[in-house]
Protein backbone atom coordinates (compact mmCIF):
# COMPACT_ATOMS: atom_id res chain seq x y z
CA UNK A 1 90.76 170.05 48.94
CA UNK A 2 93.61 168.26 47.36
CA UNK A 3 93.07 167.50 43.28
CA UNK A 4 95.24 164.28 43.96
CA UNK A 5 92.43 162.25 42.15
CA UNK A 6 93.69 164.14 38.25
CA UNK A 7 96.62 161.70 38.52
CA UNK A 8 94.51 158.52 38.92
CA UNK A 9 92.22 159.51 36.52
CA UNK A 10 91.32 157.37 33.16
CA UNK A 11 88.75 156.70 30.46
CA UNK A 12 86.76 153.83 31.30
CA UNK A 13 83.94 153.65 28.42
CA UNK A 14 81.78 156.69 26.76
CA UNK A 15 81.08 159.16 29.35
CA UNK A 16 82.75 157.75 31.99
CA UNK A 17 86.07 157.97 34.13
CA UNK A 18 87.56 156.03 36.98
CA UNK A 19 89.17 157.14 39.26
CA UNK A 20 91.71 154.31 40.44
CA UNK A 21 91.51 153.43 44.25
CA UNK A 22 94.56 155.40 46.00
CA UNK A 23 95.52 156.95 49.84
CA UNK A 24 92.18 155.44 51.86
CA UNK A 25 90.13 154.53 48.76
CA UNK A 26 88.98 150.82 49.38
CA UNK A 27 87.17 150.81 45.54
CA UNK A 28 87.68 152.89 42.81
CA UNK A 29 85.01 155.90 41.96
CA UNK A 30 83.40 156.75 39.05
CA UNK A 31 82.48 160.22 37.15
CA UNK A 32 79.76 160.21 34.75
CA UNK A 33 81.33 162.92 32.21
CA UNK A 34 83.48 163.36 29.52
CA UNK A 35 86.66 165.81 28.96
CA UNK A 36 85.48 169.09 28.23
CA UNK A 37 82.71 168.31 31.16
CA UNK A 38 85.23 167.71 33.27
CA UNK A 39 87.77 170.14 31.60
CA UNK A 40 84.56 172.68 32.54
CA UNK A 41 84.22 171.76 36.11
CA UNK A 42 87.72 171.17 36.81
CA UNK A 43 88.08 173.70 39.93
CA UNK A 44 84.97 171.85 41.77
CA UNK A 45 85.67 170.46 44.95
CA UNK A 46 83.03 167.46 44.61
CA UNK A 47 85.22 164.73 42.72
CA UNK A 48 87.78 165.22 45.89
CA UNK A 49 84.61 164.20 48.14
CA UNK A 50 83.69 161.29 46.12
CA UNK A 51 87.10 159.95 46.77
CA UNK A 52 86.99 160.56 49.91
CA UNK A 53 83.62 158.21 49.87
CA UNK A 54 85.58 155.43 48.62
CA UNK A 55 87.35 154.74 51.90
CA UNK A 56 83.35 154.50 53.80
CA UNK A 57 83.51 150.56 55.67
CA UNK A 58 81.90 148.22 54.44
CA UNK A 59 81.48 149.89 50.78
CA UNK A 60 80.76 147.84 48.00
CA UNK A 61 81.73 148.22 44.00
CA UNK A 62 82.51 152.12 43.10
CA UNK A 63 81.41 155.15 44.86
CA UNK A 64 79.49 157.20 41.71
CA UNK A 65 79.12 160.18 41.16
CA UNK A 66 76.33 161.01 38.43
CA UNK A 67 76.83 163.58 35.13
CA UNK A 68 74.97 166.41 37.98
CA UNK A 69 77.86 165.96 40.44
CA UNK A 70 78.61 169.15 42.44
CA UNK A 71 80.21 169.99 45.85
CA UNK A 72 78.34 169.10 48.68
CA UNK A 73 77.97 168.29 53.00
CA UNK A 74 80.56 165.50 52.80
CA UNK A 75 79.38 163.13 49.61
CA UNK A 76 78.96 165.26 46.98
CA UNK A 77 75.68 166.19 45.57
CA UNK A 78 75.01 163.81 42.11
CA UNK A 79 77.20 160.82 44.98
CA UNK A 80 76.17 157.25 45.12
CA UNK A 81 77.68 155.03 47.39
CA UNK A 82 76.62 151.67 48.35
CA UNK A 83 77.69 149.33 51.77
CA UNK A 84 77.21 146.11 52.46
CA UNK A 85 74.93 146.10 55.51
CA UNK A 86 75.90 142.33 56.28
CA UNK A 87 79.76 143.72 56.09
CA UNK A 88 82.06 143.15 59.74
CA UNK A 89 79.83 142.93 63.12
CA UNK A 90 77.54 145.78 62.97
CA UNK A 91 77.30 146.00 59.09
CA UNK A 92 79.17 148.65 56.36
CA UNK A 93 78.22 152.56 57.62
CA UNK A 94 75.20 155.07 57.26
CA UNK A 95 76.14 158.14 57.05
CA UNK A 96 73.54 161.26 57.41
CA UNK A 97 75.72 162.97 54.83
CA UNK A 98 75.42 160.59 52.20
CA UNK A 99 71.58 161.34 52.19
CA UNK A 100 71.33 165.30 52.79
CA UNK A 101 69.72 167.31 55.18
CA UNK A 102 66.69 167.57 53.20
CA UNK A 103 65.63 164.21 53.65
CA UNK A 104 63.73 162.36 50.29
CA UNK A 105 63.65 165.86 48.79
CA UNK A 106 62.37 164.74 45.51
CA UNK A 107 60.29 165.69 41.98
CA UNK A 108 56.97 164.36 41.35
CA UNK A 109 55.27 164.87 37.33
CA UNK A 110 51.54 165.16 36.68
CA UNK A 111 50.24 165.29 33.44
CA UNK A 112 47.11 166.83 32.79
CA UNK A 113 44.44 166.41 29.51
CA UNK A 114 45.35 170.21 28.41
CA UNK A 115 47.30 171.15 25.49
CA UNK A 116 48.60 175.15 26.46
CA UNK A 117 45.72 176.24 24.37
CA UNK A 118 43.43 174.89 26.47
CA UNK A 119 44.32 176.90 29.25
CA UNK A 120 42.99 180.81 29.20
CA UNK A 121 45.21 183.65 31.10
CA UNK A 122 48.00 181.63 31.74
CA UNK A 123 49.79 184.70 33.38
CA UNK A 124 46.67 184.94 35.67
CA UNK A 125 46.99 181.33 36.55
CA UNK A 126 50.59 182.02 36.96
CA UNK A 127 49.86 184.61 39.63
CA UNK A 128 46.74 182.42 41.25
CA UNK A 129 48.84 179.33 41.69
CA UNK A 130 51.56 182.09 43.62
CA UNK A 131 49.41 183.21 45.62
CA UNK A 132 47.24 179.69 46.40
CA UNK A 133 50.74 177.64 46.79
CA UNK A 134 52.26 177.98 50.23
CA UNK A 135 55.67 178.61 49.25
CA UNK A 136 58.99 180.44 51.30
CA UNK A 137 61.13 179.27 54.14
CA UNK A 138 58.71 179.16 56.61
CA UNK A 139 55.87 176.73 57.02
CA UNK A 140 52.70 179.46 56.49
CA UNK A 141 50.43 178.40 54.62
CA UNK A 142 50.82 174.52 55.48
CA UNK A 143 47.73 171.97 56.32
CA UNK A 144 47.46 172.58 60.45
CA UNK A 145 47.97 168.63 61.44
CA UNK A 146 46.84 167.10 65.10
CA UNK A 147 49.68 165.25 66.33
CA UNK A 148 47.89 161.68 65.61
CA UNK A 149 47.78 163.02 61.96
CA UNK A 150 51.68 163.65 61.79
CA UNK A 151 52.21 160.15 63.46
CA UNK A 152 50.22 158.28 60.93
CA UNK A 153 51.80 160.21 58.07
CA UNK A 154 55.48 159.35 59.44
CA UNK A 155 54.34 155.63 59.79
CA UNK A 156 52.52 155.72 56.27
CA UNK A 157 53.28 158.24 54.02
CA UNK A 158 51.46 159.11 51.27
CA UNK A 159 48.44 156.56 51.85
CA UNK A 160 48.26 158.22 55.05
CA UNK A 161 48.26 161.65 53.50
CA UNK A 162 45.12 160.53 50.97
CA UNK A 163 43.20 159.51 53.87
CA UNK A 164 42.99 162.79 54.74
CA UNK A 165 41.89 164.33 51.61
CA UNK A 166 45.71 165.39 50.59
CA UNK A 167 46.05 163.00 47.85
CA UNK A 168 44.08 160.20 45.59
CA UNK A 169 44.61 156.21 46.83
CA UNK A 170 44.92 155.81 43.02
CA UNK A 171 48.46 157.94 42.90
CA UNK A 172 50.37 155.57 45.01
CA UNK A 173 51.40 153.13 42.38
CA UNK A 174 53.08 155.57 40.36
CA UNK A 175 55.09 156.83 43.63
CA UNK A 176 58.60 155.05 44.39
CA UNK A 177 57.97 152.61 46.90
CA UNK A 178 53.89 153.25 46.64
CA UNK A 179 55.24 156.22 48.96
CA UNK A 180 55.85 154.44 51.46
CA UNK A 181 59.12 153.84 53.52
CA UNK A 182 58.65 150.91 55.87
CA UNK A 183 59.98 150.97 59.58
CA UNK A 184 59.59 149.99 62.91
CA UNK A 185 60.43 153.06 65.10
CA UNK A 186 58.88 156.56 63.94
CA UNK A 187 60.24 158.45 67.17
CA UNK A 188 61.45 161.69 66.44
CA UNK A 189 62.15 164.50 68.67
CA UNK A 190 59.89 167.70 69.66
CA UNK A 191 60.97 169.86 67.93
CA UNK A 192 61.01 167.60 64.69
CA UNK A 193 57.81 166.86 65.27
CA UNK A 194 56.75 170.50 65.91
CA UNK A 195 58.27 171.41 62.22
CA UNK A 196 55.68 169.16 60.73
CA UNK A 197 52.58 169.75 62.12
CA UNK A 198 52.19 173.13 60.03
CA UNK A 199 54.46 172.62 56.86
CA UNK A 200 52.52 169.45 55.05
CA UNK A 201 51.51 170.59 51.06
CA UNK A 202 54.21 173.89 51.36
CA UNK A 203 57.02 174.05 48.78
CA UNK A 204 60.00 175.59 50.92
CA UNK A 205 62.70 177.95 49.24
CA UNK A 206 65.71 177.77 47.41
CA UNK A 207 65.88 174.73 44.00
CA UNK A 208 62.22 173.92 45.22
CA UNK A 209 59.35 174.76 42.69
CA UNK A 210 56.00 174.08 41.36
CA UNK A 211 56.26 174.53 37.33
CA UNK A 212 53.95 174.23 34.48
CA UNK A 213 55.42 172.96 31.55
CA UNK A 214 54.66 171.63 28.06
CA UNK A 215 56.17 168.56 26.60
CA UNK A 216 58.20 169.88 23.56
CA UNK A 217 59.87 166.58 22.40
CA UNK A 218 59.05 162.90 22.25
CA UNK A 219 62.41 161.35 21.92
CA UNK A 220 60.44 157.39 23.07
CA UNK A 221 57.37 156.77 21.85
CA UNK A 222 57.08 153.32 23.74
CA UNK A 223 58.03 154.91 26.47
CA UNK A 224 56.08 158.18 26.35
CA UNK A 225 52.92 156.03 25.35
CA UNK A 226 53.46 153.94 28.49
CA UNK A 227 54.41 157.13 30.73
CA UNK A 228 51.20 158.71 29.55
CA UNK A 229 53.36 162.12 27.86
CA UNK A 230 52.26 163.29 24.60
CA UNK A 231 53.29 166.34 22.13
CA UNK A 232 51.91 169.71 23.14
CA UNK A 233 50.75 168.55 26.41
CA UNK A 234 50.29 170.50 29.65
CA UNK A 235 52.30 168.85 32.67
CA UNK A 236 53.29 169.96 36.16
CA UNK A 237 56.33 169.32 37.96
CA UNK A 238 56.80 169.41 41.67
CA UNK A 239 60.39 169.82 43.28
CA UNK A 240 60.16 169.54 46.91
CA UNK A 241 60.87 167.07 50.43
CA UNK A 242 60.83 166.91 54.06
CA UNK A 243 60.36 170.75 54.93
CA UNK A 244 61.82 171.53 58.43
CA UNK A 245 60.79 168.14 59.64
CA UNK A 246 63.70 166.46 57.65
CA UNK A 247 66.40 168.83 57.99
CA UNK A 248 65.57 168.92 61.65
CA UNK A 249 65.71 165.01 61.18
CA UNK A 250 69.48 165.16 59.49
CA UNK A 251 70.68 167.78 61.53
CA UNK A 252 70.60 166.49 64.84
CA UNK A 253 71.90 162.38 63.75
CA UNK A 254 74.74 164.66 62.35
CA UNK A 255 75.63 166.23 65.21
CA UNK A 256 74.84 163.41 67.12
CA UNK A 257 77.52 161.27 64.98
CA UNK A 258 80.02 163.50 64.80
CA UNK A 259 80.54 163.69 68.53
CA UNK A 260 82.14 160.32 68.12
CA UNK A 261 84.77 161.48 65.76
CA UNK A 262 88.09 163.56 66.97
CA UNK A 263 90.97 164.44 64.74
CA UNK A 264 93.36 161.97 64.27
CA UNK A 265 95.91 163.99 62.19
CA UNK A 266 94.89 164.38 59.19
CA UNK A 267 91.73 161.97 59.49
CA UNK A 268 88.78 161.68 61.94
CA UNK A 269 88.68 158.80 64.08
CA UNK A 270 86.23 156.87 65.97
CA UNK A 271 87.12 154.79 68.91
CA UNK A 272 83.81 153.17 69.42
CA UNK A 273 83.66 151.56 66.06
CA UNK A 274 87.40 152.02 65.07
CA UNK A 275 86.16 153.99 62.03
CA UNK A 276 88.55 156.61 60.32
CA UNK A 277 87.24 158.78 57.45
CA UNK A 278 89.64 161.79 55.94
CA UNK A 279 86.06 164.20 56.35
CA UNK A 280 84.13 164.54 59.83
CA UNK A 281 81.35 165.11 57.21
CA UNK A 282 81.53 161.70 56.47
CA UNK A 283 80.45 160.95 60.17
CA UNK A 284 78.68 157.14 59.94
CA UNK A 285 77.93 154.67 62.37
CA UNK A 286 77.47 150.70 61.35
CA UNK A 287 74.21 150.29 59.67
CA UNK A 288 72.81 147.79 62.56
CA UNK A 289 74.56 150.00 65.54
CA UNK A 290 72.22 151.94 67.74
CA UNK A 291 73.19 155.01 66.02
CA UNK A 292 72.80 153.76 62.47
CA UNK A 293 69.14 152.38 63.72
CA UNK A 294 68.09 155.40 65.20
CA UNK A 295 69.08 157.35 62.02
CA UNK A 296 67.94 154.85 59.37
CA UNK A 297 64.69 154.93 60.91
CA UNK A 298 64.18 159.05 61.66
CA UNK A 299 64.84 159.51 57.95
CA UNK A 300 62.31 157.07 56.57
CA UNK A 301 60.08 158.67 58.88
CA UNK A 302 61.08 162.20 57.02
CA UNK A 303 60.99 160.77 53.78
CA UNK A 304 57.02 159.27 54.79
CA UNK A 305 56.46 163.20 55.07
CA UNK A 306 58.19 164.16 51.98
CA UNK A 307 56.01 161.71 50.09
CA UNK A 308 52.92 163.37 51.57
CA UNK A 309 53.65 166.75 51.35
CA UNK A 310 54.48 166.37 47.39
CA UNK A 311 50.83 164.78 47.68
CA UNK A 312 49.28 167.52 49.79
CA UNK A 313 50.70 169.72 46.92
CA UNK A 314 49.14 167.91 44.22
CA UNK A 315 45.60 168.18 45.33
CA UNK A 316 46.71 171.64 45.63
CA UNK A 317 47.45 171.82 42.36
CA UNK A 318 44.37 169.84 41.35
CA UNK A 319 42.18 172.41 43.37
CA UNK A 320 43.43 175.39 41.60
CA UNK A 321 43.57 174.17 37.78
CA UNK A 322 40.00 173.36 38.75
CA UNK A 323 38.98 176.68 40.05
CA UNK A 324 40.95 178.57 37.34
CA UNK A 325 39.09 176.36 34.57
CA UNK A 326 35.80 176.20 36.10
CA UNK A 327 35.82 172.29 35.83
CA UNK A 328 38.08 169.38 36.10
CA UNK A 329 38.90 168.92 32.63
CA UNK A 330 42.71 169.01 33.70
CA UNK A 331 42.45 165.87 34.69
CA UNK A 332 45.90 165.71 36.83
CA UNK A 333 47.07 162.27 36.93
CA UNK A 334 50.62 161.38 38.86
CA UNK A 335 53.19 160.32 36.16
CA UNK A 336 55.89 159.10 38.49
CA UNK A 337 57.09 160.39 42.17
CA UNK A 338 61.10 159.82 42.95
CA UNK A 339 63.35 160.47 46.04
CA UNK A 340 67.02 162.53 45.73
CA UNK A 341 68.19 162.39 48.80
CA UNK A 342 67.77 158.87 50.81
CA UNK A 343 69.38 155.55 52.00
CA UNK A 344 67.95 152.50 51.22
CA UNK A 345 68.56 148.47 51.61
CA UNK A 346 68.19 147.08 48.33
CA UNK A 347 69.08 143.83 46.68
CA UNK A 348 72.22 144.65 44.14
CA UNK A 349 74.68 141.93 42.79
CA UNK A 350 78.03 143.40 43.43
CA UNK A 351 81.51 141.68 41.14
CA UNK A 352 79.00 138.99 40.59
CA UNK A 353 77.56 138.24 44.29
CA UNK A 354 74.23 139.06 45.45
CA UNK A 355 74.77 142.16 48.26
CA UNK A 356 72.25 143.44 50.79
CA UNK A 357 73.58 147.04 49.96
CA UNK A 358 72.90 150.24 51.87
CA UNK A 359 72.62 152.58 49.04
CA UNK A 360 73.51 155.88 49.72
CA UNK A 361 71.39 158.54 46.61
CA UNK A 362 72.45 161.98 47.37
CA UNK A 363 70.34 164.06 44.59
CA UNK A 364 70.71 160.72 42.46
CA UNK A 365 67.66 159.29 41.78
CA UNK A 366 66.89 155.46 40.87
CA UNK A 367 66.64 154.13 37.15
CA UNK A 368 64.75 151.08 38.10
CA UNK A 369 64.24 148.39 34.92
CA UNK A 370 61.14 147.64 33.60
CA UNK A 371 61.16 143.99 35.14
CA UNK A 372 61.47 145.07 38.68
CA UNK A 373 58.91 143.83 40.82
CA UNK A 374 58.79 147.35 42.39
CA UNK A 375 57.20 149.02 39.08
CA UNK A 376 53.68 149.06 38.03
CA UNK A 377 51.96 147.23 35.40
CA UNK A 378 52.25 150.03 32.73
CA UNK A 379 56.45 150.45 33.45
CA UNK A 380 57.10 146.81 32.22
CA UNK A 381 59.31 146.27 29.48
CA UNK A 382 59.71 149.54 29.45
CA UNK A 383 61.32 151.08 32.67
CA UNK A 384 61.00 153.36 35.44
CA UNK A 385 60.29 156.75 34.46
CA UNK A 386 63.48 159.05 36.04
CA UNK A 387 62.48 162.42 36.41
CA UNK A 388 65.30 165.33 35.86
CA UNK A 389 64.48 169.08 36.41
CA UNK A 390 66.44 171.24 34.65
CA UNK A 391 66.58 175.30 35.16
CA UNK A 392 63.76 177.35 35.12
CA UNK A 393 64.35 178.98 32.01
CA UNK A 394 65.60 175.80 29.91
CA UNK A 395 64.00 172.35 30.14
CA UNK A 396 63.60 169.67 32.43
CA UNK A 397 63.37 166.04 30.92
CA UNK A 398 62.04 162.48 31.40
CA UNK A 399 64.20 158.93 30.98
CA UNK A 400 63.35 155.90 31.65
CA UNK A 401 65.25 153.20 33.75
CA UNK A 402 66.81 149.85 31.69
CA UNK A 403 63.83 147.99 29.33
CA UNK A 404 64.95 145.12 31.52
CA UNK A 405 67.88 144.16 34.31
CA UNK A 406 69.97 147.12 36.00
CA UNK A 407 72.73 149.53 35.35
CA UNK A 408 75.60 148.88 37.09
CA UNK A 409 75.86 152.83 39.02
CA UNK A 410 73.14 150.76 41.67
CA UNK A 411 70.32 151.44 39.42
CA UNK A 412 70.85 155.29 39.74
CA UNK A 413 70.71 157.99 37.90
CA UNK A 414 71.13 161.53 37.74
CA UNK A 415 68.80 163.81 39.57
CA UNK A 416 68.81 167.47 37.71
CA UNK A 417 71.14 170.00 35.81
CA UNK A 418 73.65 170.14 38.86
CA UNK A 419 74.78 173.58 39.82
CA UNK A 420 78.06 175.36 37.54
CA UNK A 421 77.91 178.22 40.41
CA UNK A 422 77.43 178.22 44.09
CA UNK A 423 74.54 180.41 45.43
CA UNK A 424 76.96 183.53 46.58
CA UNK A 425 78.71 183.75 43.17
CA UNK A 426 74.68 183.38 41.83
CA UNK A 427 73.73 186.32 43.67
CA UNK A 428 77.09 188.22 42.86
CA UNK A 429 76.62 188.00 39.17
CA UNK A 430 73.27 187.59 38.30
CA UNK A 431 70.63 190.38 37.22
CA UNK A 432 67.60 189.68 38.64
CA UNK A 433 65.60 192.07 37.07
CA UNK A 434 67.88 191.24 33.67
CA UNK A 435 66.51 187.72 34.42
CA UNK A 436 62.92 188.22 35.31
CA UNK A 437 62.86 189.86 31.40
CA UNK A 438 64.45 187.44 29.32
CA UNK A 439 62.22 185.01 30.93
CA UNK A 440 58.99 187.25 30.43
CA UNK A 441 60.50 187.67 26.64
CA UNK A 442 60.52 183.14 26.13
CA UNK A 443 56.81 183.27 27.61
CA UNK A 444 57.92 182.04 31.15
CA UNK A 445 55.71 183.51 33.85
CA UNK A 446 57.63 183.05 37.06
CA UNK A 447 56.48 184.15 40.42
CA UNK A 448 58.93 184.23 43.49
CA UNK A 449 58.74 185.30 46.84
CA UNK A 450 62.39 186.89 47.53
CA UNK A 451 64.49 187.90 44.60
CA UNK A 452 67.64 185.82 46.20
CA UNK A 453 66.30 182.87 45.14
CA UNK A 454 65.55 183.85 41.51
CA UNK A 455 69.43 184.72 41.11
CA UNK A 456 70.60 181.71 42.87
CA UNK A 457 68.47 179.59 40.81
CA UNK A 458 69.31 181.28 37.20
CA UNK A 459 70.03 178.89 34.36
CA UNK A 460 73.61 180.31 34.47
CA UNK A 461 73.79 178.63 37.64
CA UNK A 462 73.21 175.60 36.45
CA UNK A 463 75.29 172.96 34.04
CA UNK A 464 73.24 172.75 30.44
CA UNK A 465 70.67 170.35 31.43
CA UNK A 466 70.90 168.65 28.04
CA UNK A 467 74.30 167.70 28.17
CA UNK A 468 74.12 166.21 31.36
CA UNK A 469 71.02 164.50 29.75
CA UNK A 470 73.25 163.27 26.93
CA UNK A 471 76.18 162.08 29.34
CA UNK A 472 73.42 159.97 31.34
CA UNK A 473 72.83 158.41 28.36
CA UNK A 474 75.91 157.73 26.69
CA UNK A 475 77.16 156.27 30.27
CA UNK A 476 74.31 154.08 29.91
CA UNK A 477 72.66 154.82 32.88
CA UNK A 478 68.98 156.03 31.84
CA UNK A 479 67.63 156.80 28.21
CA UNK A 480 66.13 159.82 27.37
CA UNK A 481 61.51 159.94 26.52
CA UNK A 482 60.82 163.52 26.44
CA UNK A 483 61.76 166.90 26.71
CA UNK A 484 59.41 169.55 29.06
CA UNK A 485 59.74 173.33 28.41
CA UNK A 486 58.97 175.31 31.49
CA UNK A 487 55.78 177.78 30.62
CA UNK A 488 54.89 179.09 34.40
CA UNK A 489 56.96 178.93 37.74
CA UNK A 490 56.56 178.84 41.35
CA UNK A 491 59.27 179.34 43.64
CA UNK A 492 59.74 180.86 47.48
């Protein structure tokens, strides 16, 4: 990919760089970093893509790309782009590859009443919650669903989920969108459909995970008070999504789309809409087109399942502290739930005009402030609580949204550490039994079903999860709360 965009590139504010509009570009992008961050990731590929976002119809103030940014399936992973769905005749583009093929993967935090003394054998627990936690690339393991199930839980999410014993009624205002993403059409094909009915409350492979962690910093005490985190205490994160159902979901609207693109030189061109985009990643389709419909509403359907399957997991995880502690003094209570990868319409006001906005999170997540009408009770004044997993062998942390108003990246944040290497130079370098040791040697108990996945997910792999913490901030995007040191993890 060309590295045209280093010669458009300038310092636009702390921890922040624009890159001016140029070629296709119809608005300038923006990199949350600073030199040596971007000095350090010069060779990715990703800021190329997020140019190449720039030129999507019907976009609307920059395309972003958040302090995690790393190459992706045409927007780059960390990308937020935003179109104006009242934009032209059919409305700016949707494009399956601004969201991801794991549709509303996301991270959901529990705390619990249990300071890490309070829990006996945590190496046994460790191995318990290994072997109780459905985890790998296949669905074994998963709550068998009738069909009727499935349906409801694709039109209603996670209420749908805790009707069937797979989640409290009480989590859902403390899940983005009370975990639910509204639609009119939940129609999905067989074999999406057939994914689903045996994957709900499994984690999947690769970045997903079930850890237990304890909170090692309070950096907010407003905030920490109001998020319900405290020094020393027990918490569990879940990092998971749609399973098979969503990436069976993204790939076929992908290859669907892309069947209206052919090369046009050095482009890809679309006769039906008269769209051209310099990726045939980028395939899109007007937001109020057939095709946009259709995909808009398969992957709120998906992201309905994500939301109950990180619910079905958390009863899980309820079940087992339970059994392990012979009573329910845990206490697991749902801290906050948040999609990565999703589309959707929101409000925004956009070079001072209010804009019904398509906006496009691709492992972003949303920094809501604490005045939005969205947020519960407890998050006013305060701010959404923006949920970041780090590495396994590091931290993850917790930030909270504006006190009040918006930032101006669409409310958005960033969404983890972001990888520094791809999975094959993981593998090529990493030790895993080198690994497994140093990890034993901080008190980290992890538990994983195929060794690939412990290499590809190293810390090495990742970017320093602090300093990508510290860039959020500095680009004023999200604030830091508290820090959450990893003590046991789950992985396929």
């Amino acid at each position: 990919m060309s590295a045209e965009w280093k010669q458009h590139l300038e310092q636009d504010g702390d921890a922040r760089f624009r890159i001016k509009a140029h070629g296709s570009m119809r608005v300038d992008a923006m990199l949350v970093a600073d030199e040596s961050h971007i000095d350090a990731n010069s060779d990715d590929r990703s800021p190329a893509q997020l140019v190449n976002t720039a030129s999507m119809p019907g976009i609307v103030g920059e395309a972003w790309a958040m302090a995690d940014w790393h190459f992706g399936y045409g927007f780059p992973i960390g990308g937020v782009v935003a179109t104006d769905i009242d934009w032209g005749e059919q409305g700016g583009v949707i494009s399956p590859g601004g969201v991801g093929f794991d549709i509303n993967c996301g991270v959901r935090l529990c705390s619990t009443a249990l300071d890490i003394d309070q829990i006996h054998d945590l190496p046994g627990l460790a191995k318990k919650l290994s072997n109780r936690i459905p985890a790998g690339a296949s669905g074994k393991g998963g709550v068998n669903l009738q069909s009727s199930q499935l349906q409801d839980i694709l039109e209603r999410g996670a209420e749908a989920s805790a009707d069937l014993g797979w989640g409290l009624h009480e989590d859902l205002k403390n899940i983005e969108s009370n975990g639910l993403l509204e639609g009119d059409n939940r129609e999905l094909s067989e074999r999406a459909i057939k994914r689903g009915l045996k994957s709900l409350g499994t984690l999947g492979s690769g970045n997903h995970f079930l850890e237990l962690q304890v909170v090692d910093r309070i950096v907010d005490d407003k905030a920490s008070k109001a998020f319900g985190l405290r020094l020393g205490q027990v918490c569990a994160m879940i990092h998971t999504g749609s399973r098979g159902l969503g990436h069976q979901v993204c790939s076929e609207h992908v290859a669907d789309l892309e069947t209206n693109y052919r090369s046009f030189g050095n482009s890809w061109h679309s006769d039906d809409w008269n769209i051209t985009l310099p990726d045939r990643q980028l395939a899109a389709a007007p937001f109020h087109s057939r095709e946009g419909q259709s995909y808009f509403e398969a992957m709120m359907a998906a992201g309905n399942f994500a939301f109950a399957n990180r619910s079905a997991l958390t009863q899980r995880l309820r079940q087992n502290l339970e059994r392990h502690l012979g009573n329910d003094d845990a206490d697991v209570e749902v801290v906050y739930d948040v999609c990565h990868n999703i589309a959707k319409v929101e409000e925004h006001i956009v070079h001072g005009s209010s804009c019904n906005c398509c906006v496009h999170r691709k492992g972003a997540t949303r920094a809501l402030g604490g005045d939005h009408p969205e947020l519960a009770d407890k998050f006013r004044g305060v701010g959404q609580p923006v949920l970041i997993p780090g590495d396994m062998g590091t931290a993850s942390w917790v930030l909270a949204g504006p006190i009040n108003g918006s930032n101006d990246a669409f409310s958005s944040s960033c969404h983890g550490a972001g990888r520094r290497l791809s999975r094959t130079a993981a593998r090529k370098s990493i030790d895993v039994d080198e690994l497994l040791s140093s990890l034993k040697e901080k008190g980290i108990h992890v538990h994983a079903r195929t060794p690939n996945v412990l290499a590809e997910e190293a810390p090495d792999a990742y970017k320093d999860v602090d300093e990508v913490i510290q860039l959020t901030a500095k680009a004023d995007l999200a604030r830091p709360v508290a820090r959450l040191r990893p003590i046991a993890v789950i992985k396929g």
